[in-house]
C-alpha atoms as a PDB file:
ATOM      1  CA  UNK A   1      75.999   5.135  10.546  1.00  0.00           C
ATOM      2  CA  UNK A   2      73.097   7.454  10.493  1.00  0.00           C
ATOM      3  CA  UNK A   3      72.853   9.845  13.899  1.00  0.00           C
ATOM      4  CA  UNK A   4      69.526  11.250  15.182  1.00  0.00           C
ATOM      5  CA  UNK A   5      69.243  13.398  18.435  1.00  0.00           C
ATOM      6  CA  UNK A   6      66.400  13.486  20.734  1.00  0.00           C
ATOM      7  CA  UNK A   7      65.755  16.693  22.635  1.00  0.00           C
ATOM      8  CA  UNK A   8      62.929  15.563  25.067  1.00  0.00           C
ATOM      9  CA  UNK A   9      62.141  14.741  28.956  1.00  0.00           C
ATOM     10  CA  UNK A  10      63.600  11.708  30.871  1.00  0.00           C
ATOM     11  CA  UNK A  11      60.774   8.773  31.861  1.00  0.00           C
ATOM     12  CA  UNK A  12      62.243   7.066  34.428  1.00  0.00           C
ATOM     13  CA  UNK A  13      60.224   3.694  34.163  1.00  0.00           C
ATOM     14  CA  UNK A  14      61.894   3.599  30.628  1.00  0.00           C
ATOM     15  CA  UNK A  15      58.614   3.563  28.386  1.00  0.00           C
ATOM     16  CA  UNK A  16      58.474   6.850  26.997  1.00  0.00           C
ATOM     17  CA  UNK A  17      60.894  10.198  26.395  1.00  0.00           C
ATOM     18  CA  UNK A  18      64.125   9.562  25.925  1.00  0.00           C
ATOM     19  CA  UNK A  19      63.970   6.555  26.856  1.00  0.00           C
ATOM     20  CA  UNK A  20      61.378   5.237  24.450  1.00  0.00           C
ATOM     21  CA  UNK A  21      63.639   7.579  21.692  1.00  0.00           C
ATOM     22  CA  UNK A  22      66.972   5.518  22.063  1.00  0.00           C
ATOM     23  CA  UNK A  23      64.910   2.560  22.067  1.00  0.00           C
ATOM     24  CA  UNK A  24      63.423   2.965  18.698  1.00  0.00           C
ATOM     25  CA  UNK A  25      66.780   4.157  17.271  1.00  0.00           C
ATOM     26  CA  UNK A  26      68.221   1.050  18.557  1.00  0.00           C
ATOM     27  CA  UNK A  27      66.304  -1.259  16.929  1.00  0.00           C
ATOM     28  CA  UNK A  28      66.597   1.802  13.743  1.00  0.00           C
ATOM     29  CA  UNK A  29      70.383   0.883  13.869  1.00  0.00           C
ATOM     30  CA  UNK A  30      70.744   4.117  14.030  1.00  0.00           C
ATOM     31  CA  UNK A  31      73.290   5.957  16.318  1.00  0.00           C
ATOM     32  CA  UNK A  32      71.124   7.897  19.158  1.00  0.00           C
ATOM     33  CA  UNK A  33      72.014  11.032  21.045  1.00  0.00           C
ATOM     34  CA  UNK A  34      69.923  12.873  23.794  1.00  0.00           C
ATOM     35  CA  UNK A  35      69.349  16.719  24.904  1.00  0.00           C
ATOM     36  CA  UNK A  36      67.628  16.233  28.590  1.00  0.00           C
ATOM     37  CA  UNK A  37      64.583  18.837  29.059  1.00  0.00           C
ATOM     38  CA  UNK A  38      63.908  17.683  31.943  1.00  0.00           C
ATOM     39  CA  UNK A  39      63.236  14.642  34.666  1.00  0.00           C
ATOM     40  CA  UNK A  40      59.996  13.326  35.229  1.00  0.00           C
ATOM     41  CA  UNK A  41      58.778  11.367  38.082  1.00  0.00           C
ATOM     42  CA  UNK A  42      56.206   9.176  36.236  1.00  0.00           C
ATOM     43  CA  UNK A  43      55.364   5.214  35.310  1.00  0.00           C
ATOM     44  CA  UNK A  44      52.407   3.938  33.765  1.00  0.00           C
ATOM     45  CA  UNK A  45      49.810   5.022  36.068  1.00  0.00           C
ATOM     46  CA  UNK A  46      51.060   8.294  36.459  1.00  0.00           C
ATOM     47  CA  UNK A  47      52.863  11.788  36.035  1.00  0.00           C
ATOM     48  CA  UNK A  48      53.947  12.283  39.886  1.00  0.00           C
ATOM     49  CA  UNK A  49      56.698  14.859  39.768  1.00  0.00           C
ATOM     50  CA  UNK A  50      58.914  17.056  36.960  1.00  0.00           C
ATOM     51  CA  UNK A  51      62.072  19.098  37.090  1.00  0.00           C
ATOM     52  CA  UNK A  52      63.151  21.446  34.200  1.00  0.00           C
ATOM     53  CA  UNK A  53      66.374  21.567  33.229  1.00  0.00           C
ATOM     54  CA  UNK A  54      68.171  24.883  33.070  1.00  0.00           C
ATOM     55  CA  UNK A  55      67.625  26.754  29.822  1.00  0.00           C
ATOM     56  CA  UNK A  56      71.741  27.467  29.619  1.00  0.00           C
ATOM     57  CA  UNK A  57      72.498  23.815  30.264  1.00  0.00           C
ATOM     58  CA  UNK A  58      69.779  22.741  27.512  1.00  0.00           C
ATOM     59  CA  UNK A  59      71.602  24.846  25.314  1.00  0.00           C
ATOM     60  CA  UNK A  60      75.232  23.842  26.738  1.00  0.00           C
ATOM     61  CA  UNK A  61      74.125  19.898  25.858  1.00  0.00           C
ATOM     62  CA  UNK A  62      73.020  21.013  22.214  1.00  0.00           C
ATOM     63  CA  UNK A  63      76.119  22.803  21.483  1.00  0.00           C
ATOM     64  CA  UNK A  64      78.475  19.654  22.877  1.00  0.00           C
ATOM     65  CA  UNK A  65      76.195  17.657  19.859  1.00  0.00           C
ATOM     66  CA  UNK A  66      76.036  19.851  17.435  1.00  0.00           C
ATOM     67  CA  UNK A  67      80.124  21.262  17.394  1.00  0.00           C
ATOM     68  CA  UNK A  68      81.229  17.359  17.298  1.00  0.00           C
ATOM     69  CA  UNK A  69      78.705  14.373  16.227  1.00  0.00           C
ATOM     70  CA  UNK A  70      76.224  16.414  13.623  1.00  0.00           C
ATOM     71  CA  UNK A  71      72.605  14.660  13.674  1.00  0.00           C
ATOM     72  CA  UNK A  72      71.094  13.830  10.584  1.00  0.00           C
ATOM     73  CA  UNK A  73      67.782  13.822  12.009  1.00  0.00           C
ATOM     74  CA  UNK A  74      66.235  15.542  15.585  1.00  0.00           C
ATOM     75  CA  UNK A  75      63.313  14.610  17.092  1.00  0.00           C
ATOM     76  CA  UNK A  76      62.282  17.143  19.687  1.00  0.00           C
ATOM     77  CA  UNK A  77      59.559  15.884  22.282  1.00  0.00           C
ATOM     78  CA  UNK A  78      58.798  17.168  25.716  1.00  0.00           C
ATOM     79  CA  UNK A  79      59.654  20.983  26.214  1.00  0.00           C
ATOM     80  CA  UNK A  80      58.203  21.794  29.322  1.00  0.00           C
ATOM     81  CA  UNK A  81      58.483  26.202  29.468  1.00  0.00           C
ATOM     82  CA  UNK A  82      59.268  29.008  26.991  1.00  0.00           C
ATOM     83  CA  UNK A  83      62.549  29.712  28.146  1.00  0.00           C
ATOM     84  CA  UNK A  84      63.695  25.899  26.895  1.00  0.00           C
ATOM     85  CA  UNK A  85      61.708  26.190  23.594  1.00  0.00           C
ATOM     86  CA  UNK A  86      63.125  29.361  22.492  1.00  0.00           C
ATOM     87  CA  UNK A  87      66.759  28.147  23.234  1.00  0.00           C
ATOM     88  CA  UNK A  88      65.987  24.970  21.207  1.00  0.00           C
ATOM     89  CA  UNK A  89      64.778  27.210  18.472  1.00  0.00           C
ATOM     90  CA  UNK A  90      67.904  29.544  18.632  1.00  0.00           C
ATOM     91  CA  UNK A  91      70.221  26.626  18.059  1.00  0.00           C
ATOM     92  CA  UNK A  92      68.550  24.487  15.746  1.00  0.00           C
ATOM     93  CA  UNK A  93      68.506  27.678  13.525  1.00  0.00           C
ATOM     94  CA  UNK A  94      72.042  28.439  14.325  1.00  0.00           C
ATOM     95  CA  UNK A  95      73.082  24.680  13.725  1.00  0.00           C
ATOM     96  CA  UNK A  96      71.240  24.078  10.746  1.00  0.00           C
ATOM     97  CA  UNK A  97      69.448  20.633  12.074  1.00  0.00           C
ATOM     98  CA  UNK A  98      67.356  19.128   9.412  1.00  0.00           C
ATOM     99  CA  UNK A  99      65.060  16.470   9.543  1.00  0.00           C
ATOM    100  CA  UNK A 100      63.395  17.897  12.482  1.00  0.00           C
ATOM    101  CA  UNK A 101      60.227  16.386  14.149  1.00  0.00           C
ATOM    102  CA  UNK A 102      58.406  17.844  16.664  1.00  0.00           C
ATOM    103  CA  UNK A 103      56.285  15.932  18.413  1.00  0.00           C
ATOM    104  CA  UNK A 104      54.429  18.401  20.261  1.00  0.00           C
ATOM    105  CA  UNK A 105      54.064  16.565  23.803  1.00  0.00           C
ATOM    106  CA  UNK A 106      51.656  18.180  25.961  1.00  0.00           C
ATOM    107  CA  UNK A 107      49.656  15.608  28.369  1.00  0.00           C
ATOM    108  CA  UNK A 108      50.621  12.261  28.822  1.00  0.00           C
ATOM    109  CA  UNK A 109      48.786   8.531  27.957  1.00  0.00           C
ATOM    110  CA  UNK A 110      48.158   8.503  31.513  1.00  0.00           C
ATOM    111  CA  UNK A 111      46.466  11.989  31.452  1.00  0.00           C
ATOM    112  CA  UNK A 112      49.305  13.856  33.288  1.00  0.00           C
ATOM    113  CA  UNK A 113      50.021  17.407  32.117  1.00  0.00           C
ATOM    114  CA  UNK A 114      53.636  17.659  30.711  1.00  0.00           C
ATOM    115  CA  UNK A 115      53.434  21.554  29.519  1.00  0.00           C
ATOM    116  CA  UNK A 116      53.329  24.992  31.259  1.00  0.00           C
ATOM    117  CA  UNK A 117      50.054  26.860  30.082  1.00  0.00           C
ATOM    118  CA  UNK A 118      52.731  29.742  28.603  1.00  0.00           C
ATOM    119  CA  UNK A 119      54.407  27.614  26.799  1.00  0.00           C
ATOM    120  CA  UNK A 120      52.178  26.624  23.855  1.00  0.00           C
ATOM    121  CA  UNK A 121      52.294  29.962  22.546  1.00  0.00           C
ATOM    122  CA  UNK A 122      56.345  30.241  22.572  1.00  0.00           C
ATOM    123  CA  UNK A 123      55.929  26.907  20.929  1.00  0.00           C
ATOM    124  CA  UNK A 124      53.735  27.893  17.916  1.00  0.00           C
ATOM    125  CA  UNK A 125      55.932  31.109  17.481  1.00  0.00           C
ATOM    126  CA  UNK A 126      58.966  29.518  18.078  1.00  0.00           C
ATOM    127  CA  UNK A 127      59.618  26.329  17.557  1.00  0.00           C
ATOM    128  CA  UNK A 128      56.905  24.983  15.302  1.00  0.00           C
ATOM    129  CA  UNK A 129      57.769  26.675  12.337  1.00  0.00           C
ATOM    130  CA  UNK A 130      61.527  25.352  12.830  1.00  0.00           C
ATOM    131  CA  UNK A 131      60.027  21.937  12.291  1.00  0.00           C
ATOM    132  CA  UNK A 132      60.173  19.964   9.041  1.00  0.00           C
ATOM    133  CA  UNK A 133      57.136  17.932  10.763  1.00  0.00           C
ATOM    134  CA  UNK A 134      55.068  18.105  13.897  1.00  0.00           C
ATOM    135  CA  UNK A 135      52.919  15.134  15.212  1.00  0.00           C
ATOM    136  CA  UNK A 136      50.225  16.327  16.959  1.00  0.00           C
ATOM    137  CA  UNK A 137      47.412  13.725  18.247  1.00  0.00           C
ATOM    138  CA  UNK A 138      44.071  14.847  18.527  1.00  0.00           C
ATOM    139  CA  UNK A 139      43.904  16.785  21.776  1.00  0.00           C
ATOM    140  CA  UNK A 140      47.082  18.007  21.072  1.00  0.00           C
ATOM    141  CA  UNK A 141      45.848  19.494  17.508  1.00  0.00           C
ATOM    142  CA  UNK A 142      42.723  20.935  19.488  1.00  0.00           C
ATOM    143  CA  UNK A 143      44.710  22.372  21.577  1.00  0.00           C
ATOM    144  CA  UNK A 144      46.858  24.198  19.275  1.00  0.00           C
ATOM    145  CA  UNK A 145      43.409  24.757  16.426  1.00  0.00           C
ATOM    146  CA  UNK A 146      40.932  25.803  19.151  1.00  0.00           C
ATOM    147  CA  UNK A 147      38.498  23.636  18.255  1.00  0.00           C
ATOM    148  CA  UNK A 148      37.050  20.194  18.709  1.00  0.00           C
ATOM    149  CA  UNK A 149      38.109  17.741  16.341  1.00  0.00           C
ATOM    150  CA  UNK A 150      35.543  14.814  16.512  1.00  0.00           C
ATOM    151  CA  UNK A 151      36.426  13.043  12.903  1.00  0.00           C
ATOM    152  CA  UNK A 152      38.363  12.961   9.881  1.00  0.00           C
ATOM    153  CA  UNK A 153      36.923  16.335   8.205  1.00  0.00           C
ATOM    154  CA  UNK A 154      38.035  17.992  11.340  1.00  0.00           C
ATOM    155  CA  UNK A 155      41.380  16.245  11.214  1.00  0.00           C
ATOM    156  CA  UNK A 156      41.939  17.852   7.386  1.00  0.00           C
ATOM    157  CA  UNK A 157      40.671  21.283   8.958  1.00  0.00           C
ATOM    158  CA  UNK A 158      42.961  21.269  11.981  1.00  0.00           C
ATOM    159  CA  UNK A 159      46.025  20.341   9.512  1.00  0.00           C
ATOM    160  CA  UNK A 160      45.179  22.927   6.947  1.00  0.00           C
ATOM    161  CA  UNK A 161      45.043  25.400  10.293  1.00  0.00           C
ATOM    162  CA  UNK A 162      48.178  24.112  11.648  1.00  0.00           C
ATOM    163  CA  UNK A 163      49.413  24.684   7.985  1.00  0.00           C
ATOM    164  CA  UNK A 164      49.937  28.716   9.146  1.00  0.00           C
ATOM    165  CA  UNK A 165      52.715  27.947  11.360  1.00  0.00           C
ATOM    166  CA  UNK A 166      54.376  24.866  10.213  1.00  0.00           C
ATOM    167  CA  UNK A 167      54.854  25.247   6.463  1.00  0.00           C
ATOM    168  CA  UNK A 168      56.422  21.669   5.996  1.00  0.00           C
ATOM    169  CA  UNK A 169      54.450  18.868   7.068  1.00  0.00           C
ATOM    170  CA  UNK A 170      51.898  18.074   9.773  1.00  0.00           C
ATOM    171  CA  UNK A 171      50.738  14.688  10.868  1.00  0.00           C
ATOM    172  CA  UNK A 172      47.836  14.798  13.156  1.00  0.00           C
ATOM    173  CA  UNK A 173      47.045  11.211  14.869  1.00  0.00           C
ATOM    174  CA  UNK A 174      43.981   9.625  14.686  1.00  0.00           C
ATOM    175  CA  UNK A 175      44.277   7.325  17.776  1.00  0.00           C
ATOM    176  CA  UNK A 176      41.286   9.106  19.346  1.00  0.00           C
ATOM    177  CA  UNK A 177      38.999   9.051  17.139  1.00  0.00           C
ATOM    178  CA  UNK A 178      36.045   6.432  17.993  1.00  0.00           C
ATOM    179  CA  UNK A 179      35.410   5.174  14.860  1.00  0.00           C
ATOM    180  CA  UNK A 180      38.935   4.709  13.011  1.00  0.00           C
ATOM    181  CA  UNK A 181      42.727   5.091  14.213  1.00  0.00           C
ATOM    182  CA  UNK A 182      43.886   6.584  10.614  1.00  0.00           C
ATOM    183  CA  UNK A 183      46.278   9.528  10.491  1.00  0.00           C
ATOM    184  CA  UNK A 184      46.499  12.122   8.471  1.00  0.00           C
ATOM    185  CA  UNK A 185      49.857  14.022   6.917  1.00  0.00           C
ATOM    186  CA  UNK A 186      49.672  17.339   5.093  1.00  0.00           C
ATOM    187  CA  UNK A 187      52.231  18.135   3.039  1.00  0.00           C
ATOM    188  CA  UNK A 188      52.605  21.415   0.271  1.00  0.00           C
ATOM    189  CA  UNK A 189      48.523  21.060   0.583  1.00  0.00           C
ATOM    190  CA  UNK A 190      47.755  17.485   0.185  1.00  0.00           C
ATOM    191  CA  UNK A 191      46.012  14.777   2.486  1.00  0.00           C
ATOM    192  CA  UNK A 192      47.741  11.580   2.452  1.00  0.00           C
ATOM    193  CA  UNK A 193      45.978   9.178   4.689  1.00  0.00           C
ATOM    194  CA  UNK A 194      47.288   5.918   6.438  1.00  0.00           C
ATOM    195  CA  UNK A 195      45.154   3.785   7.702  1.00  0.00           C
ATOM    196  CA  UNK A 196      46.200   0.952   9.831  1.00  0.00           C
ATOM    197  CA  UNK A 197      43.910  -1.559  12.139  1.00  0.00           C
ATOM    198  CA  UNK A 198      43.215  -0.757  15.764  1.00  0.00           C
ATOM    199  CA  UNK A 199      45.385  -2.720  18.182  1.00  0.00           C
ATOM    200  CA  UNK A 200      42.937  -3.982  20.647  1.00  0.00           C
ATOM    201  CA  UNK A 201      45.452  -2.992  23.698  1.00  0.00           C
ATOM    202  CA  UNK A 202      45.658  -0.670  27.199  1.00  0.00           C
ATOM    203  CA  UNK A 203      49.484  -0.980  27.168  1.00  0.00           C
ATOM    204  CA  UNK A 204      49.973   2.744  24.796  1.00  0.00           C
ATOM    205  CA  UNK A 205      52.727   4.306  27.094  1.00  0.00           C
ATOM    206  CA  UNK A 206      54.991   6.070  25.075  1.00  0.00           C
ATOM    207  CA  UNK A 207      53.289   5.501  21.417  1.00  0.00           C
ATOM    208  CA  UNK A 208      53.661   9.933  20.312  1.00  0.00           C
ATOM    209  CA  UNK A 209      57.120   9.567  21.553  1.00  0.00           C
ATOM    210  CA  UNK A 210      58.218   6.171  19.659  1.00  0.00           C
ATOM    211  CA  UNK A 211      56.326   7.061  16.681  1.00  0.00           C
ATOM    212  CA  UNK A 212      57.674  10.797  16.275  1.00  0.00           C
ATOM    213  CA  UNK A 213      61.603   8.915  16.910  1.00  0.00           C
ATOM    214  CA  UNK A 214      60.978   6.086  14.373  1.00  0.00           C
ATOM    215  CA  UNK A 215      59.915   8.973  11.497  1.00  0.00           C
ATOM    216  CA  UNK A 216      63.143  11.063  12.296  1.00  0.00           C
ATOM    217  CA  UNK A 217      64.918   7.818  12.086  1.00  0.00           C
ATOM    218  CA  UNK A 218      63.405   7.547   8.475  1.00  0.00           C
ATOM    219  CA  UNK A 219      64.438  10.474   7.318  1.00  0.00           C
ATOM    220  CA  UNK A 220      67.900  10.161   8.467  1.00  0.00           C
ATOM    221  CA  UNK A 221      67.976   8.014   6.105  1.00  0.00           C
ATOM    222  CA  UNK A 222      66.775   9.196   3.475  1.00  0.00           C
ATOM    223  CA  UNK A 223      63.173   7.782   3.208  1.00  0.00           C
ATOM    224  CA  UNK A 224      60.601  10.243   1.966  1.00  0.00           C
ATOM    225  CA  UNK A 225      58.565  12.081   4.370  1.00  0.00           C
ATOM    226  CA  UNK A 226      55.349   9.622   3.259  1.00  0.00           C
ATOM    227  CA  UNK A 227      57.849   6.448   3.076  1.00  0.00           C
ATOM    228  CA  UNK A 228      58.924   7.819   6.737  1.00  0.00           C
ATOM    229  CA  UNK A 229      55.586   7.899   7.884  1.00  0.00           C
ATOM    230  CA  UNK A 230      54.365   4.435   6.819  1.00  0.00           C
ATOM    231  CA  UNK A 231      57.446   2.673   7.702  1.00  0.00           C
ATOM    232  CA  UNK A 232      56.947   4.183  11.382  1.00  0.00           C
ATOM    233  CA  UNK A 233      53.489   3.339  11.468  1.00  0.00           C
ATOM    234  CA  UNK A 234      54.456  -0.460  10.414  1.00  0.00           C
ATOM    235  CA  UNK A 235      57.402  -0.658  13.191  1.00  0.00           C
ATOM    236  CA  UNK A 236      54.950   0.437  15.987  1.00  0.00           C
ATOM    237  CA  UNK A 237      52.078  -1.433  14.934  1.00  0.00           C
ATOM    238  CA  UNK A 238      54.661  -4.560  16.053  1.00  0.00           C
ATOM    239  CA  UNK A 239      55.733  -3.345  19.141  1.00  0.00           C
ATOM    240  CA  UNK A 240      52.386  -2.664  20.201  1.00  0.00           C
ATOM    241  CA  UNK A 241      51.282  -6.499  18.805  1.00  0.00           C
ATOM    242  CA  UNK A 242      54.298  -8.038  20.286  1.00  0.00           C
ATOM    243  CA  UNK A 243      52.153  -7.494  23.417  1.00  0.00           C
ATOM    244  CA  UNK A 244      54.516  -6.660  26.313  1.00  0.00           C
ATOM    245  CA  UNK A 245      52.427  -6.119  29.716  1.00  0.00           C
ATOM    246  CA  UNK A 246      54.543  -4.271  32.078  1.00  0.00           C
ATOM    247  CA  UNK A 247      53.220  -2.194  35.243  1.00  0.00           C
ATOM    248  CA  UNK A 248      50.076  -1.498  36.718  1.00  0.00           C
ATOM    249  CA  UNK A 249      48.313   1.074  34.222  1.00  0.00           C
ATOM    250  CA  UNK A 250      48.846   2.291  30.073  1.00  0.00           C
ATOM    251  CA  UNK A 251      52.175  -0.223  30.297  1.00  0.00           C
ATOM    252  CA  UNK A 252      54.927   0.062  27.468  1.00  0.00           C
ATOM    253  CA  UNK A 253      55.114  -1.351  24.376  1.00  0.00           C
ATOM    254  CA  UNK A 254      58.256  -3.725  23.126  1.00  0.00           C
ATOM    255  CA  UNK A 255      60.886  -1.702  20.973  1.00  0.00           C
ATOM    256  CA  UNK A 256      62.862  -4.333  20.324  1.00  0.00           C
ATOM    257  CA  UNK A 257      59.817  -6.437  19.408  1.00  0.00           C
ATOM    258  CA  UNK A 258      62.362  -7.768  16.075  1.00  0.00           C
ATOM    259  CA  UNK A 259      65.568  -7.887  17.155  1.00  0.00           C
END
């Protein structure tokens, strides 16, 4: 059985971070570990409350992974503060991991923010170029371009940007955009676009987090990074069609939608 780790921030009403991440391995049949970043106090109307976990214990859960049940894929998602992101860079290097995905979390569906202003720049110094992919979604790509991205010419200019930190591939979502929902990945300097139809639905909670877990979960086993990418795409297009309406705001979507 395949193994893929996620290092990324607890959701306690169960529709996104790790949470979401052992979901989508789950129904992956893959076997799914977790690094805790932190808690979050948070449902689907809401970010209400977050603790950070201590640097040293972040790093004391990745080396109790690492020195016994080896990942074949990691999938790295909320990192709250520079301290955390430069010990997740320190032992992913030290470790080896491949197949890693960053998923470059930053504000939440609901509009919470999830990241400490001085951490964006540890995590284009740090742990960016560590990545074999990051997932950015349009404000998230503005916010580490500096500029507006507004449609799909700005989407290839922001990757080919990104493209100066994170030499392997970059997929930036195009979930904001008003006219389509296509993404784009850049990889060794070419576009590959997927285009997919927009689900007509409020109930997003947890779609960066389930999509960045279902492409790790590709490439642990052994899909190409493209193949990766389109078979995630087609996975969460049916959770979000399965139509599950939970909570009082952006609800969840069903992981499990085919099992």
């Amino acid at each position: 059985m395949k193994k893929v780790l996620t290092i990324a921030g607890s959701d306690c009403s169960g529709g996104a971070g790790i949470q979401a991440d052992l979901k989508t391995m789950t129904a992956h049949k893959v076997y799914g570990m977790s690094v805790i970043t932190a808690l979050t106090a948070q449902n689907t109307t809401g970010v209400y409350g977050i603790f950070e976990t201590d640097p040293a214990f972040v790093a004391q859960q990745l080396d109790c992974v690492f020195t016994d049940i080896v990942p074949d894929a990691v999938k790295i998602g909320m990192v709250s503060s520079a301290e955390i992101i430069r010990v997740i860079a320190q032992k992913l290097t030290q470790y080896h991991a491949k197949n890693i995905v960053l998923d470059p979390v930053m504000v939440a569906t609901s509009g919470g923010k999830l990241i400490a202003d001085h951490a964006a720049e540890a995590m284009i110094s740090d742990l960016i170029p560590a990545a074999d992919l990051i997932t950015p979604n349009l404000p998230e790509a503005e916010c580490l371009c500096g500029f507006s991205i507004e449609e799909k010419n700005g989407m290839a200019e922001a990757a080919r940007e990104l493209s100066r930190f994170c030499k392997k591939g970059i997929l930036i979502k195009g979930g904001h955009l008003s006219d389509t929902a296509d993404d784009l990945l850049y990889v060794n300097g070419t576009l590959h676009w997927f285009s997919r139809e927009r689900i007509d639905t409020e109930n997003t909670h947890g779609t960066g987090c389930t999509l960045s877990s279902a492409i790790a979960c590709n490439l642990a086993m052994g899909f190409s990074m493209e193949e990766s990418v389109k078979n995630a795409k087609d996975y969460i297009t049916g959770a979000l069609k399965a139509g599950l309406n939970l909570g009082k705001g952006n609800g969840p979507m069903n992981h499990c939608y085919a099992l």
